[in-house]
N, C-alpha and C. Protein backbone atom coordinates (compact mmCIF):
# COMPACT_ATOMS: atom_id res chain seq x y z
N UNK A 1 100.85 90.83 97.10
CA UNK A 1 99.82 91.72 97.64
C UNK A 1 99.48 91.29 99.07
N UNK A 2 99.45 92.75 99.79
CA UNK A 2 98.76 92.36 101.42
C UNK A 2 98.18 92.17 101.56
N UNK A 3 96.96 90.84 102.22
CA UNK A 3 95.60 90.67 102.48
C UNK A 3 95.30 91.78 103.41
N UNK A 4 93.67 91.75 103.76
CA UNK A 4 93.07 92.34 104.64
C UNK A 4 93.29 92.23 106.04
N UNK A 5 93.53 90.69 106.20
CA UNK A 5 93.44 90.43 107.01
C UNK A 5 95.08 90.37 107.61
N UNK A 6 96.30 90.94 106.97
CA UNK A 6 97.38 90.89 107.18
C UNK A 6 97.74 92.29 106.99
N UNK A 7 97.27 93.07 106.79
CA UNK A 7 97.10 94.85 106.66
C UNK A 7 96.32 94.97 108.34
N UNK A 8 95.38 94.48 108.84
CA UNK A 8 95.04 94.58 109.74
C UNK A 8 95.35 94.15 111.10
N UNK A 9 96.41 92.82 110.83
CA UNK A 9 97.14 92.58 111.56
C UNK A 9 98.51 93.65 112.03
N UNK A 10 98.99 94.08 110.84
CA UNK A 10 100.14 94.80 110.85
C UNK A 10 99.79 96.03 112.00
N UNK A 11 98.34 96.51 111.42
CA UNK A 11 97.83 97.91 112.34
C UNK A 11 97.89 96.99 113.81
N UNK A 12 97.12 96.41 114.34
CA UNK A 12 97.33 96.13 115.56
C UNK A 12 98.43 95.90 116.15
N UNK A 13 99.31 95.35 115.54
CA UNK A 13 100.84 95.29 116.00
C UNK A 13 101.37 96.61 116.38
N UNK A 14 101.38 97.60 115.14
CA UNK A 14 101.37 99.45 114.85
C UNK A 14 101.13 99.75 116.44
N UNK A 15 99.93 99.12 116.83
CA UNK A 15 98.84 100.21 117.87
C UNK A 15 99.51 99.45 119.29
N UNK A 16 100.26 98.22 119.39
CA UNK A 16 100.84 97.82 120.92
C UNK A 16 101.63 98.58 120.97
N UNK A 17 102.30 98.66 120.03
CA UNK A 17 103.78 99.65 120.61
C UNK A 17 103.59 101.07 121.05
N UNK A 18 101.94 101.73 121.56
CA UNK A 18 101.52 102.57 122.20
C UNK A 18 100.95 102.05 123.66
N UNK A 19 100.78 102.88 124.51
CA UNK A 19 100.76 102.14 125.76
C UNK A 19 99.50 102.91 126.60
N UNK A 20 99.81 104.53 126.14
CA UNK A 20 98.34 105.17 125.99
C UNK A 20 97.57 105.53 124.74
N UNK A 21 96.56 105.89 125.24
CA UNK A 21 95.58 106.12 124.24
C UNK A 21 95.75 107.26 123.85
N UNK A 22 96.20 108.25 124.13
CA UNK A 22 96.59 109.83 124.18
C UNK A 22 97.87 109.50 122.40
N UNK A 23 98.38 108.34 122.96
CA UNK A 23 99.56 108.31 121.94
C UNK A 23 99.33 107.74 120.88
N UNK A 24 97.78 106.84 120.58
CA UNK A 24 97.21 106.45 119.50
C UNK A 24 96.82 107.30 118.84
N UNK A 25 96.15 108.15 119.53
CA UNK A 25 95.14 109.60 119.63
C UNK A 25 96.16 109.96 118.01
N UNK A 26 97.19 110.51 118.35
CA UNK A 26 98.47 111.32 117.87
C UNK A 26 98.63 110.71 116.76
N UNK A 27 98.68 109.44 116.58
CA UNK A 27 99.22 108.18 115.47
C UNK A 27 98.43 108.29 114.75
N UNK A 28 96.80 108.42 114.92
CA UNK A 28 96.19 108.43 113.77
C UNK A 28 96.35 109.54 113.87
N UNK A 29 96.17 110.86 113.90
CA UNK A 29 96.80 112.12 113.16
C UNK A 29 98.00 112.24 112.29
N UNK A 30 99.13 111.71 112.76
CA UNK A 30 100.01 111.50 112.22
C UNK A 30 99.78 110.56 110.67
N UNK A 31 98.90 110.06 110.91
CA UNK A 31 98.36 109.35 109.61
C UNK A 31 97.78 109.83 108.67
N UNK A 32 96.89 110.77 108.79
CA UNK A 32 95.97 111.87 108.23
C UNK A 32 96.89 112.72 107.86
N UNK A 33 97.81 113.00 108.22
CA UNK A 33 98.55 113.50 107.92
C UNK A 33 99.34 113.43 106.83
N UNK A 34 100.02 112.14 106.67
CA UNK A 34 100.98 111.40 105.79
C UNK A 34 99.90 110.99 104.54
N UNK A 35 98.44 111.32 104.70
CA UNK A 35 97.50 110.87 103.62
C UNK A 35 97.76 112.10 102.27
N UNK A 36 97.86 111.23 101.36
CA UNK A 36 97.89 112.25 100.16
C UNK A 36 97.14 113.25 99.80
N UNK A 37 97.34 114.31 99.63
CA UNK A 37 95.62 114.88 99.64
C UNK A 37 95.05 114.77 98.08
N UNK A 38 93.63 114.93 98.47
CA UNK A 38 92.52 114.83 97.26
C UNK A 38 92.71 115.93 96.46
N UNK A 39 92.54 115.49 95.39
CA UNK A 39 92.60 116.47 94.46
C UNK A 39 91.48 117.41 94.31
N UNK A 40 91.34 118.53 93.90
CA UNK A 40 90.41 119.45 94.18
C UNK A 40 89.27 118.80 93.34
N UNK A 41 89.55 118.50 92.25
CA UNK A 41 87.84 118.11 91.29
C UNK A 41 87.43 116.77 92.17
N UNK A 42 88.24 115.94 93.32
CA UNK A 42 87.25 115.28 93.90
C UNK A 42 86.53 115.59 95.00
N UNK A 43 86.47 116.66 95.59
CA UNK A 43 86.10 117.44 96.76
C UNK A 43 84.60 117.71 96.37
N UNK A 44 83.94 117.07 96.02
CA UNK A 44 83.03 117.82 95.56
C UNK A 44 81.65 117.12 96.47
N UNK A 45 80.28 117.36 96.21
CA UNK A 45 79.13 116.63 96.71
C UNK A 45 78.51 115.58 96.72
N UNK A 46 79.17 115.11 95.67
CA UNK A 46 78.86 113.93 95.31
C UNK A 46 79.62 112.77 96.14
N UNK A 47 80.99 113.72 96.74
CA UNK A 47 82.05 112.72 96.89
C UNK A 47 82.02 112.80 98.28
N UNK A 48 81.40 113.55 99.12
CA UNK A 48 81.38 113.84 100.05
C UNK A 48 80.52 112.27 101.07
N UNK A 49 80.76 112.13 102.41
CA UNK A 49 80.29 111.38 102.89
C UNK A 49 79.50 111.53 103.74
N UNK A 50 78.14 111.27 103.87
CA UNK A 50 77.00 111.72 104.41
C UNK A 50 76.68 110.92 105.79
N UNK A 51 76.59 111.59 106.90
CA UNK A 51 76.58 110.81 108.34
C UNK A 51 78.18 111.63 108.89
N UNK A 52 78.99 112.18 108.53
CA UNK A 52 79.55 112.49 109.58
C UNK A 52 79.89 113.99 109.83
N UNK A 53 80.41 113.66 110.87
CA UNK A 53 80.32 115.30 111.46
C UNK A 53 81.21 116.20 110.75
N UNK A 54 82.33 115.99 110.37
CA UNK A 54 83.64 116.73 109.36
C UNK A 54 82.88 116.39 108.52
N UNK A 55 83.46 117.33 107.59
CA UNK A 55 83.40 117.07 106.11
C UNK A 55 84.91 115.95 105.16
N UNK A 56 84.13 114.54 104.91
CA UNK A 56 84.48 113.95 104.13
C UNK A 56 84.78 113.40 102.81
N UNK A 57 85.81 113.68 101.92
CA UNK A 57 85.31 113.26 100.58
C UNK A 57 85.98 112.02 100.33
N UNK A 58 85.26 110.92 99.85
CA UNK A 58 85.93 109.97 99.15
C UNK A 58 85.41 109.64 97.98
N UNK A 59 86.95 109.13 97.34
CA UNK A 59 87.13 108.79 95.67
C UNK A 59 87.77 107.61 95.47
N UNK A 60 86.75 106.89 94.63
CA UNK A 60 87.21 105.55 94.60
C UNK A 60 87.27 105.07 92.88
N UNK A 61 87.99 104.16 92.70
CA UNK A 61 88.25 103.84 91.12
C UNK A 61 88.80 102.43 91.29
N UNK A 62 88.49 101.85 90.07
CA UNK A 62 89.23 100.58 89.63
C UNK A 62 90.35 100.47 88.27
N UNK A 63 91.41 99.21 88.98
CA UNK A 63 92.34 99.01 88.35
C UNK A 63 93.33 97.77 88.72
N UNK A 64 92.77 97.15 87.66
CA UNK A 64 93.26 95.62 87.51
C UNK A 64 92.51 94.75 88.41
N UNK A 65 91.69 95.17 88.13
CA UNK A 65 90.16 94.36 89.50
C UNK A 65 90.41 94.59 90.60
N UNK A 66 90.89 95.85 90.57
CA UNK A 66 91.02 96.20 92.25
C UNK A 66 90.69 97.27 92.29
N UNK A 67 90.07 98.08 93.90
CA UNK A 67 89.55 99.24 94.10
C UNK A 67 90.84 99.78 95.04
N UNK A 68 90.71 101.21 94.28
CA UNK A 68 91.29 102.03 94.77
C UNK A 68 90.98 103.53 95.50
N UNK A 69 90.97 103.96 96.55
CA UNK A 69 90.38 105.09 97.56
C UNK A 69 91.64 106.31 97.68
N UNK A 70 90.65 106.95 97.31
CA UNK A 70 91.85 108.40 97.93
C UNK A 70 90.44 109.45 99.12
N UNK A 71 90.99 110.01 99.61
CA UNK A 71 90.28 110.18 100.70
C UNK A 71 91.18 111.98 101.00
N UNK A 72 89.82 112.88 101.88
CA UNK A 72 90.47 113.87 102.54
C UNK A 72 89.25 114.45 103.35
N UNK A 73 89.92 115.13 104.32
CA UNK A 73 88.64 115.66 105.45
C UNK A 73 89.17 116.94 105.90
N UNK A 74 88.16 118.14 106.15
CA UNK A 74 88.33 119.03 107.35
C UNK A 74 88.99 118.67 108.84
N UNK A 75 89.03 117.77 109.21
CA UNK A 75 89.31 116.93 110.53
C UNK A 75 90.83 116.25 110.42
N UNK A 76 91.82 116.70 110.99
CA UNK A 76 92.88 115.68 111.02
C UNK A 76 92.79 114.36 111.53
N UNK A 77 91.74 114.66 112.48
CA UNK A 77 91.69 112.92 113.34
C UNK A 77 90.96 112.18 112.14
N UNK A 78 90.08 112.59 111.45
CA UNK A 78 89.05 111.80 110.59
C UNK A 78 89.70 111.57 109.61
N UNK A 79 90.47 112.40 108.95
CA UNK A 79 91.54 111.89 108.19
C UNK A 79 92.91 111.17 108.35
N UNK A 80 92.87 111.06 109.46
CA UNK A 80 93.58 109.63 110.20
C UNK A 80 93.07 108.74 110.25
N UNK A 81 91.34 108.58 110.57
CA UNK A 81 90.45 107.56 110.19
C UNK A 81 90.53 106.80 109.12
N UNK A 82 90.49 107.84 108.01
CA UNK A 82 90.26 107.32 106.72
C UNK A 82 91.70 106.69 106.01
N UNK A 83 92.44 106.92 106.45
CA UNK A 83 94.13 106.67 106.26
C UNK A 83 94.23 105.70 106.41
N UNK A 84 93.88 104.77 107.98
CA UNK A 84 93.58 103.46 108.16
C UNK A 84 92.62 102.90 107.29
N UNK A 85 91.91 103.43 107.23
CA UNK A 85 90.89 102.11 106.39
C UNK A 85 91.22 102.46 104.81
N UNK A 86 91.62 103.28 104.55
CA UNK A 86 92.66 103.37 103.26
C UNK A 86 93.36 102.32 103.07
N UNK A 87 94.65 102.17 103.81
CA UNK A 87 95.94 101.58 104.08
C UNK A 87 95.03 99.80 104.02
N UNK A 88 93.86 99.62 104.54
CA UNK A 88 94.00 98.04 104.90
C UNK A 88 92.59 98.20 103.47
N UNK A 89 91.94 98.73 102.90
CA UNK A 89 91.16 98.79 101.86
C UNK A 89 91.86 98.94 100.55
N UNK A 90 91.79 99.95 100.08
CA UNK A 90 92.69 100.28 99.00
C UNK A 90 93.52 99.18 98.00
N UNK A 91 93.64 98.90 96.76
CA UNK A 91 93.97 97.80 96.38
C UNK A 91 93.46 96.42 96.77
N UNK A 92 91.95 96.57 96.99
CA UNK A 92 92.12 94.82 97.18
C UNK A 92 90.83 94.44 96.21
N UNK A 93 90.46 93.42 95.74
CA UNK A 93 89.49 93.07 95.19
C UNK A 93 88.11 93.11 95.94
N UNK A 94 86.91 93.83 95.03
CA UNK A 94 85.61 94.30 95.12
C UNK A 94 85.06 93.23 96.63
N UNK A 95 85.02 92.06 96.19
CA UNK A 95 84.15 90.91 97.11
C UNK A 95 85.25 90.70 98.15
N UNK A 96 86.22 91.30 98.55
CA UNK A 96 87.09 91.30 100.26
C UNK A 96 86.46 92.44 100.55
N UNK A 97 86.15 93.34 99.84
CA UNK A 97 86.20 94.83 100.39
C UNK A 97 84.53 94.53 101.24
N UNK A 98 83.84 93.92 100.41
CA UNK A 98 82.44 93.78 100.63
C UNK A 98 82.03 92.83 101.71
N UNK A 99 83.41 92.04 102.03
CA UNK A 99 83.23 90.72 102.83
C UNK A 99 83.64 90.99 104.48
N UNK A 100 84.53 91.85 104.17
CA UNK A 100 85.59 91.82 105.55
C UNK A 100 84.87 92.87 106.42
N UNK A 101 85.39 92.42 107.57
CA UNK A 101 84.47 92.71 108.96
C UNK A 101 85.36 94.25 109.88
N UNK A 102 86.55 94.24 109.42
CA UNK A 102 87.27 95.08 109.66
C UNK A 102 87.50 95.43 111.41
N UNK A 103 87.70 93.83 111.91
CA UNK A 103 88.04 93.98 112.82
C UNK A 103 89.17 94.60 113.82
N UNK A 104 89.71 94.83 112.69
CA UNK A 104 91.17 96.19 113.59
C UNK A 104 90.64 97.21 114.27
N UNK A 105 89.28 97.53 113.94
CA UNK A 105 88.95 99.18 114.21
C UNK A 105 88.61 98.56 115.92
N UNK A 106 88.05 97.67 116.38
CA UNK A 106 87.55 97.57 118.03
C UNK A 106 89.19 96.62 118.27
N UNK A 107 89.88 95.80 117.84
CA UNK A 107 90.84 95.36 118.38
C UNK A 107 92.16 96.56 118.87
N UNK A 108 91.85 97.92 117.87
CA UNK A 108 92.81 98.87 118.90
C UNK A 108 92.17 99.87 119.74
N UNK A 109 91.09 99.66 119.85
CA UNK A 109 89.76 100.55 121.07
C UNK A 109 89.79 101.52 119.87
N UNK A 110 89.81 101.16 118.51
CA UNK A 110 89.19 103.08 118.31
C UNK A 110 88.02 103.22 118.47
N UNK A 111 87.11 102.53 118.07
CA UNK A 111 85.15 102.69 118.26
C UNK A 111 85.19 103.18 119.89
N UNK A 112 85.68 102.08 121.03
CA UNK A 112 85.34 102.26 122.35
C UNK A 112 85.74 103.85 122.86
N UNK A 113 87.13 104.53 122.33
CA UNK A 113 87.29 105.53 122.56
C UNK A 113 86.87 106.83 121.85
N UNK A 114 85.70 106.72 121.44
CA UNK A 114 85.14 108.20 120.97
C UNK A 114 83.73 108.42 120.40
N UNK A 115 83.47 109.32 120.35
CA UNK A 115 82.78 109.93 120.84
C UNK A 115 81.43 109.41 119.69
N UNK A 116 80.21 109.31 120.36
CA UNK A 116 79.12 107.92 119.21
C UNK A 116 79.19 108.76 118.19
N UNK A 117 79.06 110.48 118.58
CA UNK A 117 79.07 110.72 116.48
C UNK A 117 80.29 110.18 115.34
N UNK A 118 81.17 110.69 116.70
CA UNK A 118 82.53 110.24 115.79
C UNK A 118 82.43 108.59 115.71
N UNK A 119 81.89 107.60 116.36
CA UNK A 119 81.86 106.34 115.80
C UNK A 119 80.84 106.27 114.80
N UNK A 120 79.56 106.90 114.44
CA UNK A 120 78.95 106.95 113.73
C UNK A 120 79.69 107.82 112.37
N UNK A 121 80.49 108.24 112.30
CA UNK A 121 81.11 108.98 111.07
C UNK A 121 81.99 107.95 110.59
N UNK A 122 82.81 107.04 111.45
CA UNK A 122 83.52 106.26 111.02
C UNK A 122 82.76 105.06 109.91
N UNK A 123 81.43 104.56 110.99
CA UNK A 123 80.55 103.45 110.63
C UNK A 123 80.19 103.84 109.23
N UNK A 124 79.95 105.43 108.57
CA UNK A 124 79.30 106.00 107.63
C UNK A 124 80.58 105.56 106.41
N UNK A 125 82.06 106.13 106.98
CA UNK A 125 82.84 105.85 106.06
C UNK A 125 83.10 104.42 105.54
N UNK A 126 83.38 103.36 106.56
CA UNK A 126 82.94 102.26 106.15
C UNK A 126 82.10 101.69 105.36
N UNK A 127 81.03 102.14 105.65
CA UNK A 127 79.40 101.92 104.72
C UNK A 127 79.73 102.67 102.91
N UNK A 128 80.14 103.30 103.04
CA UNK A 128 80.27 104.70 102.07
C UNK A 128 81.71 103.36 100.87
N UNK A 129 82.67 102.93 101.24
CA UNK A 129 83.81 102.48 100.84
C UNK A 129 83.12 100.59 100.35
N UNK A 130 82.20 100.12 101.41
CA UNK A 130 81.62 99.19 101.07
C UNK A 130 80.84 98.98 100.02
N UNK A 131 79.92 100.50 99.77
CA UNK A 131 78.56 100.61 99.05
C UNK A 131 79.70 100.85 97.41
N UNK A 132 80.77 101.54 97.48
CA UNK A 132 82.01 101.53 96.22
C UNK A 132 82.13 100.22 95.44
N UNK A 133 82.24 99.53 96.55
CA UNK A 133 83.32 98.14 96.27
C UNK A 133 81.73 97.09 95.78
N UNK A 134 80.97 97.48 96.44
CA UNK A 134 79.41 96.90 95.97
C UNK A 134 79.59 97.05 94.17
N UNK A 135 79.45 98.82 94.53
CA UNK A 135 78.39 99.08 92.60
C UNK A 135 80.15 98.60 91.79
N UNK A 136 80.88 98.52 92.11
CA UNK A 136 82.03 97.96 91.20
C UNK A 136 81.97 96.62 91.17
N UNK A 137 82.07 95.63 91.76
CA UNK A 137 81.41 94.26 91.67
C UNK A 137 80.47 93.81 90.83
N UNK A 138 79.66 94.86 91.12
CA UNK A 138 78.28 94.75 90.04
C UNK A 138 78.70 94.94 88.55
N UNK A 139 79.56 96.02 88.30
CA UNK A 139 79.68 96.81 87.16
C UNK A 139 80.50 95.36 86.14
N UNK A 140 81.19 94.90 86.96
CA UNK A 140 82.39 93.65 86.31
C UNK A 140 81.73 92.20 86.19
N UNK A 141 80.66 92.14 86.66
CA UNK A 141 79.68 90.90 86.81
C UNK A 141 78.76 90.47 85.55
């Protein structure tokens, strides 16, 4: 299994071999893209993520003491968002998910390059995937 902190390494490596930001821009689309989509019974209000500007749903579950995220948005870029923090979240145990600082997101300028709602939608999804990995921790305790 990939740590967090070696899922996040990998992305920054991912993000040198771009040189503009225009071409990161694209990469996380391209990501959102390649994201599986949600199944319709998880689209719902409950699942939805509150604070951002698209409409977000995330769905999270456990298996084998690990949390698992499926994710989908109105927004291709936001669902490029969520793809990344999918890709370095997804499968790992409750207390990393709750611990880690998720420093990839400012080591490839995504926060610096956009726009405060859109960093505030991100900050929400984060919060939203944390507050998961929280009440599941709890639930196994």
């Amino acid at each position: 299994m990939n740590t967090i902190e070696a899922l996040e390494q990998q992305i920054v490596e991912d993000f040198e071999l771009f040189d503009e930001w225009e071409e990161k821009y694209q990469y996380i689309i391209d990501l959102g893209q390649k994201l599986k989509p949600l199944a319709a019974e998880y689209k719902i209000d409950d699942n939805k993520i509150k604070g951002c500007q698209s409409s977000v749903w995330l769905h999270a579950y456990t298996e084998a003491d690990k949390i698992f995220f499926e994710a989908d948005s109105d927004s291709t870029f936001v669902k490029g968002e969520i793809a990344l923090l999918i890709n370095v979240l997804s499968g790992q145990p409750a207390e990393e998910i709750v611990s880690t600082e998720l420093g990839f997101v400012d080591r490839i300028g995504l926060r610096q390059h956009m726009a405060q709602t859109r960093a505030n939608g991100l900050a929400a999804m984060i919060k939203q995937m944390k507050l998961y990995a929280l009440g599941f921790q709890h639930k196994t305790v």
